[in-house]
C-alpha atoms as a PDB file:
ATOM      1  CA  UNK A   1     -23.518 208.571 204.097  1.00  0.00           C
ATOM      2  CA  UNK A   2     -27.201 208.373 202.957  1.00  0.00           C
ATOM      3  CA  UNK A   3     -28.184 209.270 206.085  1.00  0.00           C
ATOM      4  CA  UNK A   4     -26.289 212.471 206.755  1.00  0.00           C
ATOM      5  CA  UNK A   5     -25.293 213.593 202.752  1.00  0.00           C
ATOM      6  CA  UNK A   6     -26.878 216.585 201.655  1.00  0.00           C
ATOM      7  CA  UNK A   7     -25.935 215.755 197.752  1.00  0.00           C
ATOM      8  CA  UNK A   8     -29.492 214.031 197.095  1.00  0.00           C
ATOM      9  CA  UNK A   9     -32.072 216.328 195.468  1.00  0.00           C
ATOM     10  CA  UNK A  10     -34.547 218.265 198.140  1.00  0.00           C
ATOM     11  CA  UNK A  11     -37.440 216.350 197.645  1.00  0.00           C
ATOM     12  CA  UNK A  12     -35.491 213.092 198.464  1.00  0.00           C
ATOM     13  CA  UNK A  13     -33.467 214.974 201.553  1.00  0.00           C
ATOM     14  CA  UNK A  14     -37.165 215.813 202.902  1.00  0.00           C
ATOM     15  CA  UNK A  15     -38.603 212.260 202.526  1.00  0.00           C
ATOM     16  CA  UNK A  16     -35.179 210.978 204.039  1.00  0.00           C
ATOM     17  CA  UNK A  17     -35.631 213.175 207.185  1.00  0.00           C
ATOM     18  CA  UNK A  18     -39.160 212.681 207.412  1.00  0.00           C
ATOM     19  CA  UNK A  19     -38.794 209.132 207.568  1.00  0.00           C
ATOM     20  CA  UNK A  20     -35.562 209.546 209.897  1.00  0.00           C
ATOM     21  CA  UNK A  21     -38.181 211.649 212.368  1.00  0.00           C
ATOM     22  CA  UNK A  22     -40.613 209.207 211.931  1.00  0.00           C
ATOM     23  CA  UNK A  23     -38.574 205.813 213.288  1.00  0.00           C
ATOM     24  CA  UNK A  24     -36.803 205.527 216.409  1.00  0.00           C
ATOM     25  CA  UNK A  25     -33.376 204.664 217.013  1.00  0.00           C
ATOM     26  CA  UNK A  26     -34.027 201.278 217.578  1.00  0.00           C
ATOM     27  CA  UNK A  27     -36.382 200.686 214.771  1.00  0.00           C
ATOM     28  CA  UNK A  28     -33.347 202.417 212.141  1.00  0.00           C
ATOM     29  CA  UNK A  29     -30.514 200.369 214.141  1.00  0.00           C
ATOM     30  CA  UNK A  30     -32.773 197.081 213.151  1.00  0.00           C
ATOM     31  CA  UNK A  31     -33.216 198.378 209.436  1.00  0.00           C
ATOM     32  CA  UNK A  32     -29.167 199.076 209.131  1.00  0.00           C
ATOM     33  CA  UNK A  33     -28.279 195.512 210.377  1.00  0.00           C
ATOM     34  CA  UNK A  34     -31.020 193.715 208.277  1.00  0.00           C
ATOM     35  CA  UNK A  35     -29.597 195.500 205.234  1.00  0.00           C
ATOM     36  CA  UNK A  36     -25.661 194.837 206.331  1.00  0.00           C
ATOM     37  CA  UNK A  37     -27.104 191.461 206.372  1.00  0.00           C
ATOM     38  CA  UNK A  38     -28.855 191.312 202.643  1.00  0.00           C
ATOM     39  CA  UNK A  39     -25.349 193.264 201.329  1.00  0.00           C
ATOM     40  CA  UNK A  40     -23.210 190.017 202.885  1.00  0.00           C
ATOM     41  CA  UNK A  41     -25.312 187.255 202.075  1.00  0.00           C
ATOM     42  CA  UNK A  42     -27.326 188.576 198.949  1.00  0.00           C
ATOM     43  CA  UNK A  43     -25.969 190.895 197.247  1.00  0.00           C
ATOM     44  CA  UNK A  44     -22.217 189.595 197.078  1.00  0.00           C
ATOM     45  CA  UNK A  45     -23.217 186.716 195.102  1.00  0.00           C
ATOM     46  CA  UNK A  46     -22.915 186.338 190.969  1.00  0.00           C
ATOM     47  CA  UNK A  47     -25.855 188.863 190.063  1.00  0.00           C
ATOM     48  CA  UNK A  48     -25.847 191.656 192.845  1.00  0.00           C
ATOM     49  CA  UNK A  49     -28.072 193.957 191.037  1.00  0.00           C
ATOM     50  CA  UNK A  50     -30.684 191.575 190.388  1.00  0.00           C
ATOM     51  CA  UNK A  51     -30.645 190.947 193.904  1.00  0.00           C
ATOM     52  CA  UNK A  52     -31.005 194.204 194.443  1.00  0.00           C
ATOM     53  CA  UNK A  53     -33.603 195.484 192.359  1.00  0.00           C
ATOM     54  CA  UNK A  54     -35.525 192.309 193.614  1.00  0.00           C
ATOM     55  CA  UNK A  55     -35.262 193.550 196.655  1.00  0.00           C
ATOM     56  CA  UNK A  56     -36.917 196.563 195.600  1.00  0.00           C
ATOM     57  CA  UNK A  57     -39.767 195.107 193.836  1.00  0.00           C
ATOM     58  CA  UNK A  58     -40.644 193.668 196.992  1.00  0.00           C
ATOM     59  CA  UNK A  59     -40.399 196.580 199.085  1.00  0.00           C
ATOM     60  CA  UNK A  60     -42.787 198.593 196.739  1.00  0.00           C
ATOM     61  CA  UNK A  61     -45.256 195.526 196.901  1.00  0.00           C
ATOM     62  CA  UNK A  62     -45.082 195.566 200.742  1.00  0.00           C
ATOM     63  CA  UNK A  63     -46.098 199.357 200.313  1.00  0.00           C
ATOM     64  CA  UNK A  64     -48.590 199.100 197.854  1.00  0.00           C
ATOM     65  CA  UNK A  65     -50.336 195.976 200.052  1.00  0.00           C
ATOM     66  CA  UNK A  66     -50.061 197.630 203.911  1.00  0.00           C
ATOM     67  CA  UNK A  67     -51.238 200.914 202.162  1.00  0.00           C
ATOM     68  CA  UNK A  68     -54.171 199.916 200.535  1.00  0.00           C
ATOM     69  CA  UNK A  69     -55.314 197.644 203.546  1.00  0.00           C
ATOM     70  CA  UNK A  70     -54.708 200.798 205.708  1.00  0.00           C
ATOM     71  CA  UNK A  71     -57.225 202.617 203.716  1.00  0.00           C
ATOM     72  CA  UNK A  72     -59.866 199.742 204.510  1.00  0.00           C
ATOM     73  CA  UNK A  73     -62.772 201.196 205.931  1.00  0.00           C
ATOM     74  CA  UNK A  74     -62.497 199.859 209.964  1.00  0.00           C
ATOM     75  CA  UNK A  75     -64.921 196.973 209.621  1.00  0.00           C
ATOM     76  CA  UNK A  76     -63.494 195.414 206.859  1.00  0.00           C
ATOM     77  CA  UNK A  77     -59.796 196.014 208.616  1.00  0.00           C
ATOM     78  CA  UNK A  78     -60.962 194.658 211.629  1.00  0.00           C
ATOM     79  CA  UNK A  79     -62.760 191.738 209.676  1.00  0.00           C
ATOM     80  CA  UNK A  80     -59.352 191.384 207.461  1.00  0.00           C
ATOM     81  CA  UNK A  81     -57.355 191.442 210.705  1.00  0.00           C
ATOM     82  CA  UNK A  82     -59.270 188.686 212.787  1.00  0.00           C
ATOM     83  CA  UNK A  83     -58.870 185.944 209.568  1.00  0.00           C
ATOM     84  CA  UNK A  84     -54.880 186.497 209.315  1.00  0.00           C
ATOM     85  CA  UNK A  85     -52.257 186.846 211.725  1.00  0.00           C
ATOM     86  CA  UNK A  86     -49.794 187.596 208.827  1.00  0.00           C
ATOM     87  CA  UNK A  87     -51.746 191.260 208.649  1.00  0.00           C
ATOM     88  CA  UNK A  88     -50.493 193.884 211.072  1.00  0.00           C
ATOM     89  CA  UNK A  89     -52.869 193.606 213.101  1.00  0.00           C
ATOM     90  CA  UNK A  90     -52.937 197.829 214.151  1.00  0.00           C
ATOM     91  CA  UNK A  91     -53.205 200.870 212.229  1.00  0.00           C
ATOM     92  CA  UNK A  92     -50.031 202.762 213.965  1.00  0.00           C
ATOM     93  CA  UNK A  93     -48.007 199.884 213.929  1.00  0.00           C
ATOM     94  CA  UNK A  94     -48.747 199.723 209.591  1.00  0.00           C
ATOM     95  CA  UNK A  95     -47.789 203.144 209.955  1.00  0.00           C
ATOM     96  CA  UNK A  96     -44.411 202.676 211.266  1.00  0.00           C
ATOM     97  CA  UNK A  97     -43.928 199.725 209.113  1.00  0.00           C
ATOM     98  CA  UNK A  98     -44.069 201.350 206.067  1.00  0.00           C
ATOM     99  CA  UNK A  99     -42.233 203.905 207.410  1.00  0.00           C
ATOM    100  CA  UNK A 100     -39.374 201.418 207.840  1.00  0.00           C
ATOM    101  CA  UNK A 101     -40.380 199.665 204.300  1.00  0.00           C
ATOM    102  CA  UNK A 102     -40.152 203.355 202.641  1.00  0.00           C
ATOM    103  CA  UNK A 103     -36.768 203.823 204.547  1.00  0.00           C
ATOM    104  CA  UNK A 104     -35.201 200.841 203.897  1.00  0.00           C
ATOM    105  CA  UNK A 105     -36.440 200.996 200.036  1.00  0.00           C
ATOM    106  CA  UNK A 106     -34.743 204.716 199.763  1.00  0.00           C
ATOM    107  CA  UNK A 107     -31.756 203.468 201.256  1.00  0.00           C
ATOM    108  CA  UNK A 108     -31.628 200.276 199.128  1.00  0.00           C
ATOM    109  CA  UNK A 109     -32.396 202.965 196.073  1.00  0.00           C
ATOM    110  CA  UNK A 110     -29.247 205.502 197.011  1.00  0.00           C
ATOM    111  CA  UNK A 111     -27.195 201.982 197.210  1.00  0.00           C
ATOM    112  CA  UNK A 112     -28.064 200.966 193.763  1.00  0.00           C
ATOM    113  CA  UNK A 113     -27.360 204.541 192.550  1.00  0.00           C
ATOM    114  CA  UNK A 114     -23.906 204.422 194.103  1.00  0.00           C
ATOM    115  CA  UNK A 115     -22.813 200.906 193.580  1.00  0.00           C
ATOM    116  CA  UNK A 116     -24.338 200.512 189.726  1.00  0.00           C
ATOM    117  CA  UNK A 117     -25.170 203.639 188.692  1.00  0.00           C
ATOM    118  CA  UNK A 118     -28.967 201.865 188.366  1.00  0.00           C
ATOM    119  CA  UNK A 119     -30.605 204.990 188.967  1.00  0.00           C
ATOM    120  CA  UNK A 120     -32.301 207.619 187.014  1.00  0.00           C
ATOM    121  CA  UNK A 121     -35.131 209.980 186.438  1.00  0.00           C
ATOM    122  CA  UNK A 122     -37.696 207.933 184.550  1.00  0.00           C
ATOM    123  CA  UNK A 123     -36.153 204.157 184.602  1.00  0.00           C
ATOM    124  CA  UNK A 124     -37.360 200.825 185.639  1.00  0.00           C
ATOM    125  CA  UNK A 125     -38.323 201.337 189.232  1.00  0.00           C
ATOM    126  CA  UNK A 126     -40.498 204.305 188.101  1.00  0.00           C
ATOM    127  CA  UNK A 127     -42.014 201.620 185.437  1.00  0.00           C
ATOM    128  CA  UNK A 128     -42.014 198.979 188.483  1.00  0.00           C
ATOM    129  CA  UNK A 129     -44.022 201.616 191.076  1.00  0.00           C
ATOM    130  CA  UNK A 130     -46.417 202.858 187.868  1.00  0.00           C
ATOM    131  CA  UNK A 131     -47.238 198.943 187.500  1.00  0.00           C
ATOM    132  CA  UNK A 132     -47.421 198.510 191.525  1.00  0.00           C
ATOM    133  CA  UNK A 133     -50.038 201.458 191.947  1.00  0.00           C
ATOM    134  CA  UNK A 134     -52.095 199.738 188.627  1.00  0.00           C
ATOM    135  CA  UNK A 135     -52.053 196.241 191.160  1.00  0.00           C
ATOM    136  CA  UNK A 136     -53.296 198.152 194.071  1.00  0.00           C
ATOM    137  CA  UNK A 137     -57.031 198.737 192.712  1.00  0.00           C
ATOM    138  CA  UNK A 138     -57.293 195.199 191.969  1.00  0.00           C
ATOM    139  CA  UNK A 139     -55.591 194.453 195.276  1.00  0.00           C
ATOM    140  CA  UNK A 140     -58.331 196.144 197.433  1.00  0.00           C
ATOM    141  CA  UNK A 141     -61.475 194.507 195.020  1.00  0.00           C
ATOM    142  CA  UNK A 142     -59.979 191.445 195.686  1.00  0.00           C
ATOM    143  CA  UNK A 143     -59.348 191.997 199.343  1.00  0.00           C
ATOM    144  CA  UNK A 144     -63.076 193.433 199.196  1.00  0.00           C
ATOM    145  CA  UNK A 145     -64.111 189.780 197.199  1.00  0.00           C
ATOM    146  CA  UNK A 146     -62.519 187.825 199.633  1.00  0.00           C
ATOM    147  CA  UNK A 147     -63.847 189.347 202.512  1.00  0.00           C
ATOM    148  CA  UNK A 148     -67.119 189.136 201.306  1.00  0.00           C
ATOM    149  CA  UNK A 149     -66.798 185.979 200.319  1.00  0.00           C
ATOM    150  CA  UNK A 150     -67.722 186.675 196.670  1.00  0.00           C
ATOM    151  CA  UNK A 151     -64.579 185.186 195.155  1.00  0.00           C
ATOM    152  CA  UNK A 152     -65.530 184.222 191.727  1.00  0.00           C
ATOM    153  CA  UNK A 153     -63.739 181.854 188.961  1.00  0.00           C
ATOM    154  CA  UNK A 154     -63.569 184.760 187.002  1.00  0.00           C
ATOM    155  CA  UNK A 155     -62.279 186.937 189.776  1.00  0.00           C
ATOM    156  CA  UNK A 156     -59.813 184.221 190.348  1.00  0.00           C
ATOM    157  CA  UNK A 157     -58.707 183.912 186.495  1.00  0.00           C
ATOM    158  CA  UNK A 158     -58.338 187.553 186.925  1.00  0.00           C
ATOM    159  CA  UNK A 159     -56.300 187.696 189.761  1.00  0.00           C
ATOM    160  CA  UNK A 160     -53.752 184.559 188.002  1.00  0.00           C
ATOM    161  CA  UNK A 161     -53.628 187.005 184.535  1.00  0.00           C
ATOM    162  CA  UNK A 162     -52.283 190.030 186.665  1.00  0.00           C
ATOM    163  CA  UNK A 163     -50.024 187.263 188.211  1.00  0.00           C
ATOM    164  CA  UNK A 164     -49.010 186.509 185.119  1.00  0.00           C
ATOM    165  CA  UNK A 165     -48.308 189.716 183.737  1.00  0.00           C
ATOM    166  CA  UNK A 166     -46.800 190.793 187.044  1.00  0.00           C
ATOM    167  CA  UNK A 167     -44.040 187.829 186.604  1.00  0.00           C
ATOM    168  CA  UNK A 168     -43.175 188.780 183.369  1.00  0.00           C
ATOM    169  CA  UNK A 169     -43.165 192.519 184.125  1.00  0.00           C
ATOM    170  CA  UNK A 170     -40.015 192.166 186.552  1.00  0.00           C
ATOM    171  CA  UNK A 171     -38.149 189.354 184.464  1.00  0.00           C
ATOM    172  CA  UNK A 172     -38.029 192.219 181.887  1.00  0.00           C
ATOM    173  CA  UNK A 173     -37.198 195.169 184.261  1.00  0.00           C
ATOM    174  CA  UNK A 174     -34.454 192.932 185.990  1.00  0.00           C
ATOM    175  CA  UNK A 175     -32.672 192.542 182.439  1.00  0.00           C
ATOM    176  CA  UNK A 176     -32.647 196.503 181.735  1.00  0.00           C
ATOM    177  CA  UNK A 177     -29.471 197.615 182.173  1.00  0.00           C
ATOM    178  CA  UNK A 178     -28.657 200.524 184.660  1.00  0.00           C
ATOM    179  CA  UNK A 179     -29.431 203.984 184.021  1.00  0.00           C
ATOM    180  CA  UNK A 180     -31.526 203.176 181.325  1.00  0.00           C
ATOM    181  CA  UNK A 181     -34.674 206.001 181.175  1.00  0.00           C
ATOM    182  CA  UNK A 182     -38.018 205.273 179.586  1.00  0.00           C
ATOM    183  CA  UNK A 183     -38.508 208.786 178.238  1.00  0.00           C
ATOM    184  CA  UNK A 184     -42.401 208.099 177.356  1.00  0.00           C
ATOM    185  CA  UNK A 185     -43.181 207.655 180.859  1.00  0.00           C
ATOM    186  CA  UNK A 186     -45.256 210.049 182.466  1.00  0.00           C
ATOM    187  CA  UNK A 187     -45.893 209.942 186.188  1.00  0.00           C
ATOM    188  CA  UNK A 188     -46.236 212.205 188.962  1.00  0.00           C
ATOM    189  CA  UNK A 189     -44.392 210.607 191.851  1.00  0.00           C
ATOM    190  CA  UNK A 190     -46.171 208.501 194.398  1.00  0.00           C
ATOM    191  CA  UNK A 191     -47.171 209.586 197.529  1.00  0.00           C
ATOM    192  CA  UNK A 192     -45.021 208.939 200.019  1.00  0.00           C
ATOM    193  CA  UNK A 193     -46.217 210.779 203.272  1.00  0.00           C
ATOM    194  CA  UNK A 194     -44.833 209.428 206.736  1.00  0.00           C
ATOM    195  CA  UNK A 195     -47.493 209.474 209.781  1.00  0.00           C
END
């Protein structure tokens, strides 16, 4: 329904078909039936939603991570890229991996919306992507530390305080009830573009 439905506003009809142009048959296919999956064996349990919105958090983490290392200048990528094999290890193939995050995460979203009603202008995922693009900075400088090898204690104490505050960020957001807006929250939309 997502897919094909015309009833979502423009902006999200425009990232929907972007993202539809952007993935191959195969690649959507694969998303579908990884999602079919969560929905049987995740989401049909005691707290749905929470699995759900979980979910989510992780999906705008995986964006917020393969972006920022995309934006590495090529010697530290490369450098980044020869010390882990958990890193995609190409810049197209990031590309079309957060193309099928971002696709995935906007299907996941319209789900929510339709199953829970746990969607609305200014609520917690908007909170949860304001506090995701605040980690990013301090995800590239430490990316940048580590790869430098200038990890400090204090760096490190850092790093465990926005752990900390990270944690207790989504225990909170998973406990607001759907369709809940946060009316003081100003934010121009993230950029989303599909390459």
């Amino acid at each position: 329904m997502w897919a094909r439905g015309n009833d979502l506003p423009q902006h999200e009809r425009e990232l929907r078909d972007a993202l539809l142009r952007a993935l191959d048959t195969a690649a959507v296919t694969a998303i579908e039936q990884d999602l079919l999956r969560l929905e049987k064996e995740e989401f049909s349990g005691k707290y749905p939603l929470t699995a759900i919105r979980k979910e989510l958090m992780a999906s705008v983490d995986r964006r917020m991570l393969n972006t920022e290392i995309l934006r590495l200048p090529e010697d530290m990528k490369t450098n980044l890229r020869s010390q882990s094999a958990d890193v995609i290890q190409d810049d197209e193939q990031a590309r079309r991996y957060l193309a099928a995050n971002e696709l995935r995460l906007q299907v996941l979203r319209e789900y929510a919306a339709r199953r829970f009603g746990d969607k609305a202008a200014r609520d917690w995922f908007t909170v949860y992507e304001l506090a995701a693009r605040m980690k990013q900075r301090n995800a590239r400088a430490l990316i940048e530390r580590t790869l430098a090898g200038t990890v400090s204690d204090s760096s490190d104490m850092r790093q465990q305080a926005i752990s900390m505050v990270d944690s207790q960020l989504r225990m909170r957001l998973l406990q607001v009830p759907p369709g809940t807006e946060f009316p003081e929250i100003q934010t121009n939309p993230p950029s989303r573009s599909v390459h």
